[in-house]
Protein backbone atom coordinates (compact mmCIF):
# COMPACT_ATOMS: atom_id res chain seq x y z
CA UNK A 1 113.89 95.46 -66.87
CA UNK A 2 116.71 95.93 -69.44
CA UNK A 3 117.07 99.51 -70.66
CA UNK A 4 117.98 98.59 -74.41
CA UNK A 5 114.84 97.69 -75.44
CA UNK A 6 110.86 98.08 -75.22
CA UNK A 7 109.61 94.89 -73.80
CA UNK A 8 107.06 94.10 -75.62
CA UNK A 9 104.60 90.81 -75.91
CA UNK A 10 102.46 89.05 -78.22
CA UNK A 11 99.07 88.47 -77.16
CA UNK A 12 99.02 90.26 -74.15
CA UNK A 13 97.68 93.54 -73.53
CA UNK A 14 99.57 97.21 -73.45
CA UNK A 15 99.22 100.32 -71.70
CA UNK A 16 100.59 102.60 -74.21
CA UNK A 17 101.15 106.39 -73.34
CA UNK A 18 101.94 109.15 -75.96
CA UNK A 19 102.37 113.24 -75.35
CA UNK A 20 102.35 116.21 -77.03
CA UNK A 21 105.84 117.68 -77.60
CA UNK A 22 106.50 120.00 -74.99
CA UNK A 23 103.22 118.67 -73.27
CA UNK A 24 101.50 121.11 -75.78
CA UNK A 25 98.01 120.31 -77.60
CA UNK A 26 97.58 117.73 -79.51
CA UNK A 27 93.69 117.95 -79.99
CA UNK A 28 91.75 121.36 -80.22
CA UNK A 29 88.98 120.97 -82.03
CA UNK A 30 86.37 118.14 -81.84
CA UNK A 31 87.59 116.95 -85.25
CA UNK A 32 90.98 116.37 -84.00
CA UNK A 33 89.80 113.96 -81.56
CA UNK A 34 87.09 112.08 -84.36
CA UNK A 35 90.02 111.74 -87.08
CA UNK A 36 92.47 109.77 -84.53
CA UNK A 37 89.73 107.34 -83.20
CA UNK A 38 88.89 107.09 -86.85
CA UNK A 39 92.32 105.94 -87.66
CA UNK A 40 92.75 103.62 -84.73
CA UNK A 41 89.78 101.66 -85.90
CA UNK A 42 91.83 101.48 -89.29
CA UNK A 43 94.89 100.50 -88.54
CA UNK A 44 94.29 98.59 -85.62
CA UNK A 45 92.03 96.25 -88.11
CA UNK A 46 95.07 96.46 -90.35
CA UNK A 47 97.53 95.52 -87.87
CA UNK A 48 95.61 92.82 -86.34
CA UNK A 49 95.89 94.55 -83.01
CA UNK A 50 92.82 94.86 -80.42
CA UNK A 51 91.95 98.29 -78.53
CA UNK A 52 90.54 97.15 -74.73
CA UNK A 53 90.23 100.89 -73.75
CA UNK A 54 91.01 104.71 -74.77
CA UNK A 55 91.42 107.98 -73.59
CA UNK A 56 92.03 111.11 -75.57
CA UNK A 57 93.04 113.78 -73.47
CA UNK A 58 94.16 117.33 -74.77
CA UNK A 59 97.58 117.07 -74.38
CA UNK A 60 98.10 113.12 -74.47
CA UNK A 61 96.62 109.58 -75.29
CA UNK A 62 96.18 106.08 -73.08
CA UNK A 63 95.83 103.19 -74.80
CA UNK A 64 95.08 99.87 -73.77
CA UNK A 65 96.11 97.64 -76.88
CA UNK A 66 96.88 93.77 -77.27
CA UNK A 67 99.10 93.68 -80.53
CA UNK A 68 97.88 89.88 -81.34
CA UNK A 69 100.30 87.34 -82.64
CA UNK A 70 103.00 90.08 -83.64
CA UNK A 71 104.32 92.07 -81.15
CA UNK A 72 105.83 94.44 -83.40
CA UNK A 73 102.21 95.68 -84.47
CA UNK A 74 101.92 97.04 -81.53
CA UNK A 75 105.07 99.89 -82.72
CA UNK A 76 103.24 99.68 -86.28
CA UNK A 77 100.07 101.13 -85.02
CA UNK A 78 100.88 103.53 -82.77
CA UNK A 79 103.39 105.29 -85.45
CA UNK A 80 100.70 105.03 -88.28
CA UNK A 81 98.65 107.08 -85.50
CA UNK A 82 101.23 109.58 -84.62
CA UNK A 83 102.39 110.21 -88.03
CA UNK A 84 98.37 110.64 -89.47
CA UNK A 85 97.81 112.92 -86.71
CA UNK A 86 101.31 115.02 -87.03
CA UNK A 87 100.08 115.42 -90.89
CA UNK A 88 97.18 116.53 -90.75
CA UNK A 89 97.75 119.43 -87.69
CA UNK A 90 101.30 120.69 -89.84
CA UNK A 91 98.78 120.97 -92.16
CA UNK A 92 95.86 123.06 -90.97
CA UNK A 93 98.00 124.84 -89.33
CA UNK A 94 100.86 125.62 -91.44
CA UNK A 95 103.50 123.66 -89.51
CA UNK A 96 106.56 121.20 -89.77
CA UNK A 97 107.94 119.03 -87.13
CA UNK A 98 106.50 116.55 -85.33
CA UNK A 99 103.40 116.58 -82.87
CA UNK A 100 104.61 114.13 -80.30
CA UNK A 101 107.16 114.01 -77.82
CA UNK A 102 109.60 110.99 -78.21
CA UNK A 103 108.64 107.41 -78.34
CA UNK A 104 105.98 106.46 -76.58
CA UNK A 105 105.88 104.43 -73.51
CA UNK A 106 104.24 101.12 -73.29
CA UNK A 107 103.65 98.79 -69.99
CA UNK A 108 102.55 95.25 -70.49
CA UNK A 109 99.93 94.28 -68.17
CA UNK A 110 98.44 90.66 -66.53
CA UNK A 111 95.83 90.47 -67.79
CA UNK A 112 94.32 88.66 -64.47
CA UNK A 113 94.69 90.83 -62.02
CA UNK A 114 95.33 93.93 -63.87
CA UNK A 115 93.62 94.54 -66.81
CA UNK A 116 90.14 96.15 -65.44
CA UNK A 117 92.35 98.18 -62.84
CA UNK A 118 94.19 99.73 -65.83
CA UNK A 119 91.45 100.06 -68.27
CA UNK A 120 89.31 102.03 -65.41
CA UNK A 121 92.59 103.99 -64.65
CA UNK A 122 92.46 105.01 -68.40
CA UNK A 123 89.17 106.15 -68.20
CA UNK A 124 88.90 107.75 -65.00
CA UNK A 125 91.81 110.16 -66.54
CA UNK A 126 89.08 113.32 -67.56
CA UNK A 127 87.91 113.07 -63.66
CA UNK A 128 91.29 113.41 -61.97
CA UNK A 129 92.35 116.47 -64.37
CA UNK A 130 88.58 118.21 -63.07
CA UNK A 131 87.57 118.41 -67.22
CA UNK A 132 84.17 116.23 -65.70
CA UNK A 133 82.60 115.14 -62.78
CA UNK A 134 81.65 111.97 -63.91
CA UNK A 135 83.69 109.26 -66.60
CA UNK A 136 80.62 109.09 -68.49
CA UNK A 137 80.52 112.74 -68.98
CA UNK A 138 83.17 112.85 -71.44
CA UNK A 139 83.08 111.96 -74.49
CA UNK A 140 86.66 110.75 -75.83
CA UNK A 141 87.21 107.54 -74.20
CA UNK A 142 86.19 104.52 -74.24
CA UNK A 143 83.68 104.46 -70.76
CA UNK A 144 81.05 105.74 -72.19
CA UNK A 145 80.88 102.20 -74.62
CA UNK A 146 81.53 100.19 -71.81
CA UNK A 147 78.42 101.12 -69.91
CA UNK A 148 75.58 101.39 -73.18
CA UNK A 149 76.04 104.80 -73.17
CA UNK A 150 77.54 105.01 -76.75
CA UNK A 151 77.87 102.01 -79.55
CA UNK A 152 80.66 99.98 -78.56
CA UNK A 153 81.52 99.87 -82.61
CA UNK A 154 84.97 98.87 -83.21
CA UNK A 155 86.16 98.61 -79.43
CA UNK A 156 87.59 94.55 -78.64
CA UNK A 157 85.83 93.39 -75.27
CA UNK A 158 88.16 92.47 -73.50
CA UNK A 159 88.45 89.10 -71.23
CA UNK A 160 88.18 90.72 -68.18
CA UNK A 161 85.28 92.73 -69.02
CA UNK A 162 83.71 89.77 -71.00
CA UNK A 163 83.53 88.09 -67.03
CA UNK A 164 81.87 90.08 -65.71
CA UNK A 165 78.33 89.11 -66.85
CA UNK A 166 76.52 86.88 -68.79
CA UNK A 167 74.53 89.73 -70.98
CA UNK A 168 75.47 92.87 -72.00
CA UNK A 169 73.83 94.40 -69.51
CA UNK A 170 75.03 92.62 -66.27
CA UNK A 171 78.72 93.94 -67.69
CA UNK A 172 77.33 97.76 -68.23
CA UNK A 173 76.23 97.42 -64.50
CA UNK A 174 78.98 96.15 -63.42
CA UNK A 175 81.83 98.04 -65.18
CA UNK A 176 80.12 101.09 -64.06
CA UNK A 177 79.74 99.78 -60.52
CA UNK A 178 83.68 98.93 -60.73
CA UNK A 179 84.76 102.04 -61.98
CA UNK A 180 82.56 104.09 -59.80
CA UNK A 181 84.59 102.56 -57.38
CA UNK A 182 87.79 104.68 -58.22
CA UNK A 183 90.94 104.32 -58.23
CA UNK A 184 92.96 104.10 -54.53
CA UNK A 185 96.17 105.91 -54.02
CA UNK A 186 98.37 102.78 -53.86
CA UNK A 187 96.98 101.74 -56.93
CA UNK A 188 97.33 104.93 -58.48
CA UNK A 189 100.57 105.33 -57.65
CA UNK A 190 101.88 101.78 -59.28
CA UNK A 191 99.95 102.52 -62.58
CA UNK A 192 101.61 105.36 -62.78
CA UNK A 193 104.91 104.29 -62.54
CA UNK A 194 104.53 101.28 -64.27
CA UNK A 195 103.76 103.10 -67.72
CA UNK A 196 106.01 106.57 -67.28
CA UNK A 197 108.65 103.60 -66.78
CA UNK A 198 107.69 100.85 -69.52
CA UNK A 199 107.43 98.43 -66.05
CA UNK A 200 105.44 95.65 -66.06
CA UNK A 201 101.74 96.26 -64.82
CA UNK A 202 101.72 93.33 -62.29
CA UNK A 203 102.99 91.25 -59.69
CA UNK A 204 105.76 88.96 -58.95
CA UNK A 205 103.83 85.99 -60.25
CA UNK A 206 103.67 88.08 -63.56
CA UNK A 207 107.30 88.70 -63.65
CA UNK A 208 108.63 85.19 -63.14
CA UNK A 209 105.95 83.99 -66.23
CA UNK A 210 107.12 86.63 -68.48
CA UNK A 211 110.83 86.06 -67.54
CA UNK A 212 109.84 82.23 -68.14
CA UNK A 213 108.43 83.30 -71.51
CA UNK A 214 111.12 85.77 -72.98
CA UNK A 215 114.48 84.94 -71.36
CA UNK A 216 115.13 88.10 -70.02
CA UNK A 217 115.73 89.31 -66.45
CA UNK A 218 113.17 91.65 -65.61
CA UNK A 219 114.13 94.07 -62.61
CA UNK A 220 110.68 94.84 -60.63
CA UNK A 221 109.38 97.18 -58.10
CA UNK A 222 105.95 95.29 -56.55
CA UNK A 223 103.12 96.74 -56.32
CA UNK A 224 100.51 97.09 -54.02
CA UNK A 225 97.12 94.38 -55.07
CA UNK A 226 94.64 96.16 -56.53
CA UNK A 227 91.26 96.05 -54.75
CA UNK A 228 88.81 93.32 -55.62
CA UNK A 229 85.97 93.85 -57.25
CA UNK A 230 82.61 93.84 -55.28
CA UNK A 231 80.01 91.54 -55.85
């Protein structure tokens, strides 16, 4: 993948990683966390983007985002996020500089084949760093929505998850069933890589459409096919 620039596409979803400068906190108290879902659901309305899945974690943020028709939304929302959130800490506490560390990193994904893996990679984040036992038990992503456990509100279904079901509740099940099933180490591994890189989240099949689509040559490390979902 060139190195000049962030490949980025309309109409396709984003795994989009941010951190705290120097890895430190970004979100303390529980109204840290409330006032950048708050302005997620604003701007993302604004932008004309659509948030698949979330996860909040102390230090840094996963998001899965589709930036619609205009690809450079996707930039717009996530520094009307960062900037709203640098404000208001320098504030309480006193502070200048900025919150975050660098630009933040961004992976398109296929939607086909890798959407659900990333969105339950997202949300499976609290459980690998041992802050719960179980994805529903926290409270600043987007699982608990996905399952009836909280109002999904503003969160977009996404295409993926809209499969899997014909009512609401056949997808709760199932989601929960799916991301019960965790995440394997080859899988893990790719995800990984593909957003601390800005890779694309998919296959070769995936590489030769979007090189089809954009022009570009797209260097590309495979990765391993994430597992299927059981019936």
């Amino acid at each position: 993948m060139p190195r000049t620039g962030r490949l980025i596409l309309p109409n396709f979803p984003h795994h989009v990683t941010q951190r705290g400068h120097n890895r430190d906190a970004v979100f303390v108290q529980e109204a840290d966390y409330t006032c950048y879902l708050d302005t997620l659901r604003e701007f993302k309305a604004e932008f004309g983007c659509r948030v698949y899945a979330y996860c909040l974690m102390t230090n840094h943020v996963h998001l899965v985002v589709d930036p619609g028709d205009d690809a450079s939304s996707l930039g717009r929302l996530v520094k009307r996020l960062a900037g709203r959130q640098t404000r208001r800490v320098n504030a309480l506490e006193g502070r200048s500089g900025t919150l975050w560390e660098g630009r933040y990193k961004s992976s398109p994904i296929d939607t086909d084949g890798y959407l659900l893996a990333c969105s339950r990679y997202v949300e499976l984040n609290p459980v690998r760093a041992g802050l719960v036992a179980e994805a529903e038990d926290y409270r600043w992503s987007s699982y608990r929505a996905k399952v009836g456990l909280a109002p999904a509100g503003w969160l977009d279904p996404d295409p993926c998850y809209q499969a899997l079901g014909r009512t609401g509740k056949q997808r709760q099940r199932a989601y929960a069933a799916w991301v019960a099933a965790g995440v394997d180490p080859e899988e893990l591994d790719f995800l990984r890589r593909a957003a601390r890189r800005g890779q694309l989240t998919g296959g070769e099949r995936f590489r030769r459409e979007i090189q089809r689509r954009t022009g570009l040559r797209i260097g590309f490390r495979g990765p391993g096919r994430p597992r299927k979902k059981k019936e």
